[in-house]
N, C-alpha and C. Protein backbone atom coordinates (compact mmCIF):
# COMPACT_ATOMS: atom_id res chain seq x y z
N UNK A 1 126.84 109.15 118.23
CA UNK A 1 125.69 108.90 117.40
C UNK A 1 125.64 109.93 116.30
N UNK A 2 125.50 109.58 115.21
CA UNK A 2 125.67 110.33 114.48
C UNK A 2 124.08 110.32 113.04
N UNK A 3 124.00 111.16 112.39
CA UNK A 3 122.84 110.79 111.20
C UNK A 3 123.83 111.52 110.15
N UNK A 4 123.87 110.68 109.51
CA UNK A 4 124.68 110.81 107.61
C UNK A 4 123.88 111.38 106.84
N UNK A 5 122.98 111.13 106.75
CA UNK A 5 122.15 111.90 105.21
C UNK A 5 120.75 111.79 105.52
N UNK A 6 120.55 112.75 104.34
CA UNK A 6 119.14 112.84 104.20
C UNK A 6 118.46 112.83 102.57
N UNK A 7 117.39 112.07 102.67
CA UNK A 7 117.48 111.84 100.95
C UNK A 7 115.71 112.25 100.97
N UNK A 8 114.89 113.26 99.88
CA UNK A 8 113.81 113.21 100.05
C UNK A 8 112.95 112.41 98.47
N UNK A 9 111.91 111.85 98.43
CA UNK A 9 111.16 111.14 97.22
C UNK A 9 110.25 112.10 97.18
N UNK A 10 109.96 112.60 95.87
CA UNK A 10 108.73 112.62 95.89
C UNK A 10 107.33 111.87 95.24
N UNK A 11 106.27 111.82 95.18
CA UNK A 11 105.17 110.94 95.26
C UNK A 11 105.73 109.76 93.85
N UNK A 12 106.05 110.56 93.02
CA UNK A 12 106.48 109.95 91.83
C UNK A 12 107.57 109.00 91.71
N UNK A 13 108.38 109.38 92.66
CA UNK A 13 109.78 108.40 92.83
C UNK A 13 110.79 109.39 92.41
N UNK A 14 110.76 110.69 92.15
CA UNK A 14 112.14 110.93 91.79
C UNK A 14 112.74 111.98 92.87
N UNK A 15 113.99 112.14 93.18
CA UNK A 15 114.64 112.77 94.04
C UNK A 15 114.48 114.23 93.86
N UNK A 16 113.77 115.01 95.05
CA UNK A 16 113.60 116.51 94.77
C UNK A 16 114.32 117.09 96.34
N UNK A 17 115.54 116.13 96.96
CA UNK A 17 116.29 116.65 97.73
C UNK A 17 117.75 115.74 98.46
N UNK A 18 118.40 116.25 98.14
CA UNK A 18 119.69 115.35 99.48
C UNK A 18 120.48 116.19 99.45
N UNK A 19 121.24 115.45 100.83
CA UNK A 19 122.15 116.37 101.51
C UNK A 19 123.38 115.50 102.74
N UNK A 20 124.44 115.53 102.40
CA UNK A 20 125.27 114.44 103.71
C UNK A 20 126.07 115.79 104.99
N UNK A 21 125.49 115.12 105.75
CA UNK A 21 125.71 115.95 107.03
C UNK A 21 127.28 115.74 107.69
N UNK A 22 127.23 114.20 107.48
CA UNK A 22 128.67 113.59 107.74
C UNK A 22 129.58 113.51 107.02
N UNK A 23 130.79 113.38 106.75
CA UNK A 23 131.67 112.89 105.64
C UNK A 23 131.81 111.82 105.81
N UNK A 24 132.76 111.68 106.85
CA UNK A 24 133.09 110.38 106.69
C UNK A 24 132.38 109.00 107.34
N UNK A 25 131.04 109.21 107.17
CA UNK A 25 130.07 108.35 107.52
C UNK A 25 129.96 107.28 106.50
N UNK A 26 129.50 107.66 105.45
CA UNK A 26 129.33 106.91 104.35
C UNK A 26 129.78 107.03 103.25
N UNK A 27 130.07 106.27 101.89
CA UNK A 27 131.07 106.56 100.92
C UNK A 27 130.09 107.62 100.42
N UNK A 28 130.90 108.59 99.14
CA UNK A 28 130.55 109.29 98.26
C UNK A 28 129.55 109.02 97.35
N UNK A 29 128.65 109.15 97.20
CA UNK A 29 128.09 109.10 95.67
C UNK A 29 127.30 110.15 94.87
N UNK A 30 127.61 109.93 93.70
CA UNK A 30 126.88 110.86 92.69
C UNK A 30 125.46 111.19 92.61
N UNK A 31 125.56 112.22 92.01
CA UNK A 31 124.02 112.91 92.21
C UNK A 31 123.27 111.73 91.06
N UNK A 32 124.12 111.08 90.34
CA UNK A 32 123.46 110.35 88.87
C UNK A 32 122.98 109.24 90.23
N UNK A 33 123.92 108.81 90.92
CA UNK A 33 123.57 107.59 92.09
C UNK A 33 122.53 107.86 92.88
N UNK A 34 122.35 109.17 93.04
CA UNK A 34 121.00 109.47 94.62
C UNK A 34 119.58 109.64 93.62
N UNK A 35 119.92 109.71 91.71
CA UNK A 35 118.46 109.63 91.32
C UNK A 35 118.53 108.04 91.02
N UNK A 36 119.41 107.20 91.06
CA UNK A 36 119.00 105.72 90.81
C UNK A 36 118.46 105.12 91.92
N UNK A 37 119.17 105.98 93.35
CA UNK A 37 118.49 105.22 94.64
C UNK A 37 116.76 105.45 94.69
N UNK A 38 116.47 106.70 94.52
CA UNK A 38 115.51 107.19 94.63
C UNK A 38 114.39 106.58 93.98
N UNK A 39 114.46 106.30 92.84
CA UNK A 39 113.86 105.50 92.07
C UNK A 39 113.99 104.33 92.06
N UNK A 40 114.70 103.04 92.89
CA UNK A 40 115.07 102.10 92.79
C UNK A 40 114.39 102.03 94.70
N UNK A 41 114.59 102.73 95.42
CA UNK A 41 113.44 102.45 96.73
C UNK A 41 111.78 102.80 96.77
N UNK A 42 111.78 104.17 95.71
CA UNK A 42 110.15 104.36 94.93
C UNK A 42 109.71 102.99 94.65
N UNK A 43 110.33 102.42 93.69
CA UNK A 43 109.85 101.17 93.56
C UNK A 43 109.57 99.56 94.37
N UNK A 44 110.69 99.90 95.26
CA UNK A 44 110.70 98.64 96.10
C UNK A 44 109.76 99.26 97.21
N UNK A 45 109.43 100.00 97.41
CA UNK A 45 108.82 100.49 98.78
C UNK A 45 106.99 100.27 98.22
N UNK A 46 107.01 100.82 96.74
CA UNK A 46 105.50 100.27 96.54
C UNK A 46 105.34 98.81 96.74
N UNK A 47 106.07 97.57 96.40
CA UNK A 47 106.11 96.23 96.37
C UNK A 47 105.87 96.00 97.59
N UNK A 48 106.62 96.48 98.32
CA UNK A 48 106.47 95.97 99.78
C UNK A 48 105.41 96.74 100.47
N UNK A 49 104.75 97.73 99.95
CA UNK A 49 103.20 97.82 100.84
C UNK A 49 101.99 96.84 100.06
N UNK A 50 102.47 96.34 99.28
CA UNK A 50 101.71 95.12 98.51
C UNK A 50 101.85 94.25 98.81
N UNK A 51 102.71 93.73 100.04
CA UNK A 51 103.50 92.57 100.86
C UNK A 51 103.19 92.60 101.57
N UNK A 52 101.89 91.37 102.16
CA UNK A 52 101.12 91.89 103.58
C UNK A 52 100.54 90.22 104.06
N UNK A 53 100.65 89.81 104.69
CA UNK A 53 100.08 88.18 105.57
C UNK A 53 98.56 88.77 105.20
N UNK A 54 97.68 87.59 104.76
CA UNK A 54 96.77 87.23 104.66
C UNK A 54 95.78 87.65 105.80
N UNK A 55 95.31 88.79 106.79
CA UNK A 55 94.38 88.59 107.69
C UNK A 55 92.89 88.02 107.78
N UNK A 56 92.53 87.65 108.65
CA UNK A 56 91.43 86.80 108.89
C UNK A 56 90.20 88.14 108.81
N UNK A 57 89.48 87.66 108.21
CA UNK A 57 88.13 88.89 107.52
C UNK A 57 87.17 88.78 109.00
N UNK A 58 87.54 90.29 109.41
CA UNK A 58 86.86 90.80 110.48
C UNK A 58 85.25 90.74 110.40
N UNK A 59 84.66 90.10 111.60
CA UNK A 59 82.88 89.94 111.55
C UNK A 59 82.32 90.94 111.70
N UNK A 60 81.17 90.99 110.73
CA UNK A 60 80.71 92.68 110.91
C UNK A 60 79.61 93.04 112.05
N UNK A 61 79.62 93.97 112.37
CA UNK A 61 79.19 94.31 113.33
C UNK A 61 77.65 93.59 113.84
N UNK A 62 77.18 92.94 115.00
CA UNK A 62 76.30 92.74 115.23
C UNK A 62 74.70 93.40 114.41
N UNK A 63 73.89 93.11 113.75
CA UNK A 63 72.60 94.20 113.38
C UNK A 63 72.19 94.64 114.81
N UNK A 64 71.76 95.89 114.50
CA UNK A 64 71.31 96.74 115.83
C UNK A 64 72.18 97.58 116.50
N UNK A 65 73.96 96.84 116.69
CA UNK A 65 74.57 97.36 117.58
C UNK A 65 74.64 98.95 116.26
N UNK A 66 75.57 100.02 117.53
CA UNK A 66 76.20 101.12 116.96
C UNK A 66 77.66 101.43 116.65
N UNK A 67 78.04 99.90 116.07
CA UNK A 67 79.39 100.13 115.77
C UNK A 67 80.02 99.86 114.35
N UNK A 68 81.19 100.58 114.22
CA UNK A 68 81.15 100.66 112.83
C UNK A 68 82.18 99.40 112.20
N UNK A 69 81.95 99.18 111.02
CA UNK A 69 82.75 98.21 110.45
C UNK A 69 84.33 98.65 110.68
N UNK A 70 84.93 97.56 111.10
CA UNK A 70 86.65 97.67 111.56
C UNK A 70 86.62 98.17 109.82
N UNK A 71 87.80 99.02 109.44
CA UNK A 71 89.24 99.12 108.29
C UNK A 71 90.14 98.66 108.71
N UNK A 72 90.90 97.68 108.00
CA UNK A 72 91.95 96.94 107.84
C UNK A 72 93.61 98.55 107.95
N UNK A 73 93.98 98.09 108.27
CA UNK A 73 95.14 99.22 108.39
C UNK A 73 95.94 99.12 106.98
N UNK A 74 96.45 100.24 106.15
CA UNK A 74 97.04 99.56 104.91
C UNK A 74 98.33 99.47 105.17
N UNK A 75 99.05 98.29 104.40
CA UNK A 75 100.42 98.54 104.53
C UNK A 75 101.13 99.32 104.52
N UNK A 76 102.44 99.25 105.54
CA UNK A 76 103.43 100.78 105.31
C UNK A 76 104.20 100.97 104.37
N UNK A 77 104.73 99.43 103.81
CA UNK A 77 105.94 99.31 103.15
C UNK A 77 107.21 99.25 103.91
N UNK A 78 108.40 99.39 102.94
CA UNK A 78 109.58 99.13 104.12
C UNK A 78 109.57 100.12 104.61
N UNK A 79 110.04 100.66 105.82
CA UNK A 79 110.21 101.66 107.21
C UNK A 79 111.55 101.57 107.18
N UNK A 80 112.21 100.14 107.85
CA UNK A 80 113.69 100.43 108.59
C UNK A 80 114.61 99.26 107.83
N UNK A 81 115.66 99.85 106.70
CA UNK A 81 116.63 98.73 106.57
C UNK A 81 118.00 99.02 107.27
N UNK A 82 118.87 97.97 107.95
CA UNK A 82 119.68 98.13 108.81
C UNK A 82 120.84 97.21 108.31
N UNK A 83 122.30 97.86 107.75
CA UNK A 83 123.18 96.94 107.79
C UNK A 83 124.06 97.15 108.88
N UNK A 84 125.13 96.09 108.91
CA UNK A 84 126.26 96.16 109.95
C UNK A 84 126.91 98.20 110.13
N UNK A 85 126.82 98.79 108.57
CA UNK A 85 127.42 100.08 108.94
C UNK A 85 126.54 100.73 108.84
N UNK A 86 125.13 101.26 109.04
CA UNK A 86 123.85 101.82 108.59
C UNK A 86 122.71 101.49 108.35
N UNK A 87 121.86 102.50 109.17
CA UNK A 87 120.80 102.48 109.47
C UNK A 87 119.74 103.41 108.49
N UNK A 88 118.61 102.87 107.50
CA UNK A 88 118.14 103.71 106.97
C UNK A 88 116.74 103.39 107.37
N UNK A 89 116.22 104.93 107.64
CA UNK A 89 114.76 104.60 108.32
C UNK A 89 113.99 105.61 107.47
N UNK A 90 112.95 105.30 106.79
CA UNK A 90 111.73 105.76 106.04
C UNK A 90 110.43 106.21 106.65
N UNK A 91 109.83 107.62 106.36
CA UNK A 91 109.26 107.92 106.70
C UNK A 91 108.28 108.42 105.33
N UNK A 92 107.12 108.06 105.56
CA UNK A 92 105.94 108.12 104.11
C UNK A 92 104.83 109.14 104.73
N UNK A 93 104.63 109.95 104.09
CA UNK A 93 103.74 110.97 104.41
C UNK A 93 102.47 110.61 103.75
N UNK A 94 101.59 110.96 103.74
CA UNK A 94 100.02 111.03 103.42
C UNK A 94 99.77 111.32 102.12
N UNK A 95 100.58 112.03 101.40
CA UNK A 95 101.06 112.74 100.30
C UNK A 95 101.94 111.55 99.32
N UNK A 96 102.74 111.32 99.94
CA UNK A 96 103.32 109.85 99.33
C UNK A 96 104.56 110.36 99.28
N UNK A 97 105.07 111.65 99.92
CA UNK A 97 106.66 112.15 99.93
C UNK A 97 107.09 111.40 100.95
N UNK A 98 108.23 110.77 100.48
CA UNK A 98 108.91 110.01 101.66
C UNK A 98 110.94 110.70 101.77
N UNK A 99 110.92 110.41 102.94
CA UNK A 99 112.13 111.05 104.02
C UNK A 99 112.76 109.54 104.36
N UNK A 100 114.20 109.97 103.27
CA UNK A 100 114.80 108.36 103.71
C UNK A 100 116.08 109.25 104.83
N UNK A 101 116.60 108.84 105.84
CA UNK A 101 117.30 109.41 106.76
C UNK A 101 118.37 108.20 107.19
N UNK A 102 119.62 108.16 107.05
CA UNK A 102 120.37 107.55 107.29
C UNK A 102 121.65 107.57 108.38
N UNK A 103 121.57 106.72 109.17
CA UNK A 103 121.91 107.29 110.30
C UNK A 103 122.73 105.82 110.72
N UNK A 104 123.88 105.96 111.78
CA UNK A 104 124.89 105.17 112.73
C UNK A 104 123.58 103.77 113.10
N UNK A 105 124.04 102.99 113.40
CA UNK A 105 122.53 101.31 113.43
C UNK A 105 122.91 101.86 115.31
N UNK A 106 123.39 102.51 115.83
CA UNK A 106 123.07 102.87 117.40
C UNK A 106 122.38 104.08 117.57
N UNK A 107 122.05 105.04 116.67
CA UNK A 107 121.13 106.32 117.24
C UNK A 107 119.97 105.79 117.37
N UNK A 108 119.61 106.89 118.49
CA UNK A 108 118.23 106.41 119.20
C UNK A 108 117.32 107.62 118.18
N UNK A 109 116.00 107.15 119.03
CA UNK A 109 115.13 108.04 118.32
C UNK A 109 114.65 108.42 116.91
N UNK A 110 115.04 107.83 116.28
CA UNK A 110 115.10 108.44 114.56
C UNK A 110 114.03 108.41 114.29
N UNK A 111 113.08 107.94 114.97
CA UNK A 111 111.62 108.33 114.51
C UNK A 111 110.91 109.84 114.85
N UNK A 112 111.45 110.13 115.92
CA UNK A 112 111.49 111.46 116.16
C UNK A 112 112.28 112.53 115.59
N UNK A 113 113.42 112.28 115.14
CA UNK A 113 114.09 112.85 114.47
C UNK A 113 113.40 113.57 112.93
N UNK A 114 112.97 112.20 112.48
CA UNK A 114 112.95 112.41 111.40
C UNK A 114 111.20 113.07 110.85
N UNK A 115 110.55 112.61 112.08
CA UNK A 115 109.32 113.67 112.38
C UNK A 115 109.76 115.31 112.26
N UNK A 116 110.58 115.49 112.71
CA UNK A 116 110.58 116.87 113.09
C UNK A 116 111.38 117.84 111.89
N UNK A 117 111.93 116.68 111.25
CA UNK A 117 112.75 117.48 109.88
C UNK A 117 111.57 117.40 108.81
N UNK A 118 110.40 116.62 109.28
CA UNK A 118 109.12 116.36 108.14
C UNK A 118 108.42 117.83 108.66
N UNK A 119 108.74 118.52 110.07
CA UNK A 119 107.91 119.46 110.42
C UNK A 119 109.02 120.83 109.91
N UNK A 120 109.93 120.49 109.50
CA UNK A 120 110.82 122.02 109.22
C UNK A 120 110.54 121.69 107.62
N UNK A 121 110.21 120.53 106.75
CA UNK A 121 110.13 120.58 105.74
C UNK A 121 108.35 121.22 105.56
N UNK A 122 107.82 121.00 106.11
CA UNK A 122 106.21 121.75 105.99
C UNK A 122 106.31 123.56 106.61
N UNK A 123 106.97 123.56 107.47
CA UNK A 123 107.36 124.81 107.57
C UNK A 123 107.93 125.68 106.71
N UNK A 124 109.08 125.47 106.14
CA UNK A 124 109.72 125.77 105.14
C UNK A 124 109.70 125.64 103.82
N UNK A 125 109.68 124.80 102.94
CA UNK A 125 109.74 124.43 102.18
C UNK A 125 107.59 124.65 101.41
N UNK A 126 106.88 123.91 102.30
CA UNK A 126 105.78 123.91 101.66
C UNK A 126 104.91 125.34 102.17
N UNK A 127 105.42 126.06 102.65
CA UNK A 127 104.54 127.23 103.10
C UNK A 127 105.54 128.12 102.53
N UNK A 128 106.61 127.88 101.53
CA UNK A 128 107.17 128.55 100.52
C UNK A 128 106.33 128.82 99.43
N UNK A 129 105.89 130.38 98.91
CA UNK A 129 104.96 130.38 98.07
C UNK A 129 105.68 130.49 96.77
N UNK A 130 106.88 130.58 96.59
CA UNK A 130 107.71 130.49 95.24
C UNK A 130 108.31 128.62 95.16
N UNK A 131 107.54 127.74 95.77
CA UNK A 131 107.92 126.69 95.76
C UNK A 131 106.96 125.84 95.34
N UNK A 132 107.34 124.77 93.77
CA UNK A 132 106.28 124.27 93.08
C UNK A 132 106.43 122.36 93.52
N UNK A 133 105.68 122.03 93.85
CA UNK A 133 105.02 120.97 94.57
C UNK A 133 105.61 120.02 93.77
N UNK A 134 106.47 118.87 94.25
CA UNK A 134 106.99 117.84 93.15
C UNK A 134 108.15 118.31 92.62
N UNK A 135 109.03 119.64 92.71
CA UNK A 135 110.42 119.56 92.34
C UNK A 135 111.00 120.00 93.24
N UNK A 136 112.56 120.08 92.50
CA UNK A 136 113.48 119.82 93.35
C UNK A 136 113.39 120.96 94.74
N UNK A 137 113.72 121.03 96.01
CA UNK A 137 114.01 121.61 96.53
C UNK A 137 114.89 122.57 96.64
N UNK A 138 114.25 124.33 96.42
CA UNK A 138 115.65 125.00 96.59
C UNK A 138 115.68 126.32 97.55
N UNK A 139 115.77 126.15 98.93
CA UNK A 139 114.84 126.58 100.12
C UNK A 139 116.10 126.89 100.90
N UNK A 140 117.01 127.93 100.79
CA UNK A 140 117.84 128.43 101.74
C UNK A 140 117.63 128.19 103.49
N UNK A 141 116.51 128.90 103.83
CA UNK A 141 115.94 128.48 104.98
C UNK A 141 115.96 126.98 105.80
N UNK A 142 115.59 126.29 104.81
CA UNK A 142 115.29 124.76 105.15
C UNK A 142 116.49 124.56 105.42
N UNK A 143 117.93 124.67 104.60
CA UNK A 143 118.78 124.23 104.22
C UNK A 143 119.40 124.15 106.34
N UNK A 144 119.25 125.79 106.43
CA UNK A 144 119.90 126.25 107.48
C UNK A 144 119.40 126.09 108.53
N UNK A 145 118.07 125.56 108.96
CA UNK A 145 117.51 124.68 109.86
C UNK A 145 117.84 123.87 109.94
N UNK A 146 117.57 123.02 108.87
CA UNK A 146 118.15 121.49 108.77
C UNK A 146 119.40 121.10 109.72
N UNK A 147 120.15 122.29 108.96
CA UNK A 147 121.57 121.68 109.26
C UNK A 147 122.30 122.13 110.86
N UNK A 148 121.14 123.19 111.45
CA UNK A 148 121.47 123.50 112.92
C UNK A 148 120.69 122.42 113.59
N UNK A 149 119.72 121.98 113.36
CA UNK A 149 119.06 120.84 113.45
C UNK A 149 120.00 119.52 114.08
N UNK A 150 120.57 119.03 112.50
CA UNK A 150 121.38 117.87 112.91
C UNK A 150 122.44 118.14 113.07
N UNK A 151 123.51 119.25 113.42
CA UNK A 151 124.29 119.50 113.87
C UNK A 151 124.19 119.45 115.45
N UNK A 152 123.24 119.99 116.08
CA UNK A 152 122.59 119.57 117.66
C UNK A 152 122.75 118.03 117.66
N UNK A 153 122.35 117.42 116.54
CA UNK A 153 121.93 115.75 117.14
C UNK A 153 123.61 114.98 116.77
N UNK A 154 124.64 115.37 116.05
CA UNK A 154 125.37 114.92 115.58
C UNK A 154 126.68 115.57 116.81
N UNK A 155 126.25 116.18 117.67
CA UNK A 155 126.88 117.18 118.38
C UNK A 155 127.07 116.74 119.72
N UNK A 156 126.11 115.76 119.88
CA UNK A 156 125.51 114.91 121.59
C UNK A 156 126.53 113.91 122.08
């Protein structure tokens, strides 16, 4: 089981991180290629939280009772695309930074995985006080977590 890369968005759509763990996982591409992806899933990922079945309009609460009006949950957008050689699973933060993580279509867990590289990136990276919010990443630390990180998971 293996995880190939790691690609980060930020809120805006443009790439402020990647990194391939594997070689020969997936082909090569250019840094000109990881800002077209970046911006080319920024965009499809807003469309598709705008892509949602019609739900049936929840009845509001009885008068009298003490309960509160349901919220509709908002869309996630795409999460998990999967071809025959790769697995890419998305993770969207609150913030709107999203963690695209690409990984073997048999590793388990990648939701956990990729939780926990969202918790070395808040560790590191955003409790970096020489580090300005929205560019590129340049975090020695992170780098070397990261990569003892998925070296453990690429290691199993």
């Amino acid at each position: 089981m293996t995880v190939f890369s790691l690609v980060i968005i930020n809120k805006a759509g443009g790439l402020i991180y990647n990194k391939t763990f594997h070689e020969g996982g997936l082909n090569k591409i250019s840094t000109n290629d990881y800002l077209v992806l970046a911006g080319t899933f920024h965009g499809v990922h807003a469309i598709t939280a705008r892509l949602n079945p019609i739900k049936p309009v929840a009845q509001p609460p009885a008068p009298g009772s003490n309960e509160l009006p349901g919220r509709p949950e908002p869309s996630s957008g795409l999460e998990v695309m999967e071809t025959e050689n790769f697995r890419m699973q998305c993770f969207n933060t609150l913030t709107g930074t999203k963690f695209l993580l690409f990984t073997e279509t048999t590793q388990t867990n990648v939701d956990v995985t990729i939780k926990r590289i969202y918790d070395l990136y808040a560790d590191y990276v955003m409790k970096n006080p020489f580090y300005s919010l929205e560019m590129p990443i340049r975090c020695d630390i992170f780098d070397r977590k990261l990569l003892s990180y998925i070296r453990e998971i690429n290691n199993r």
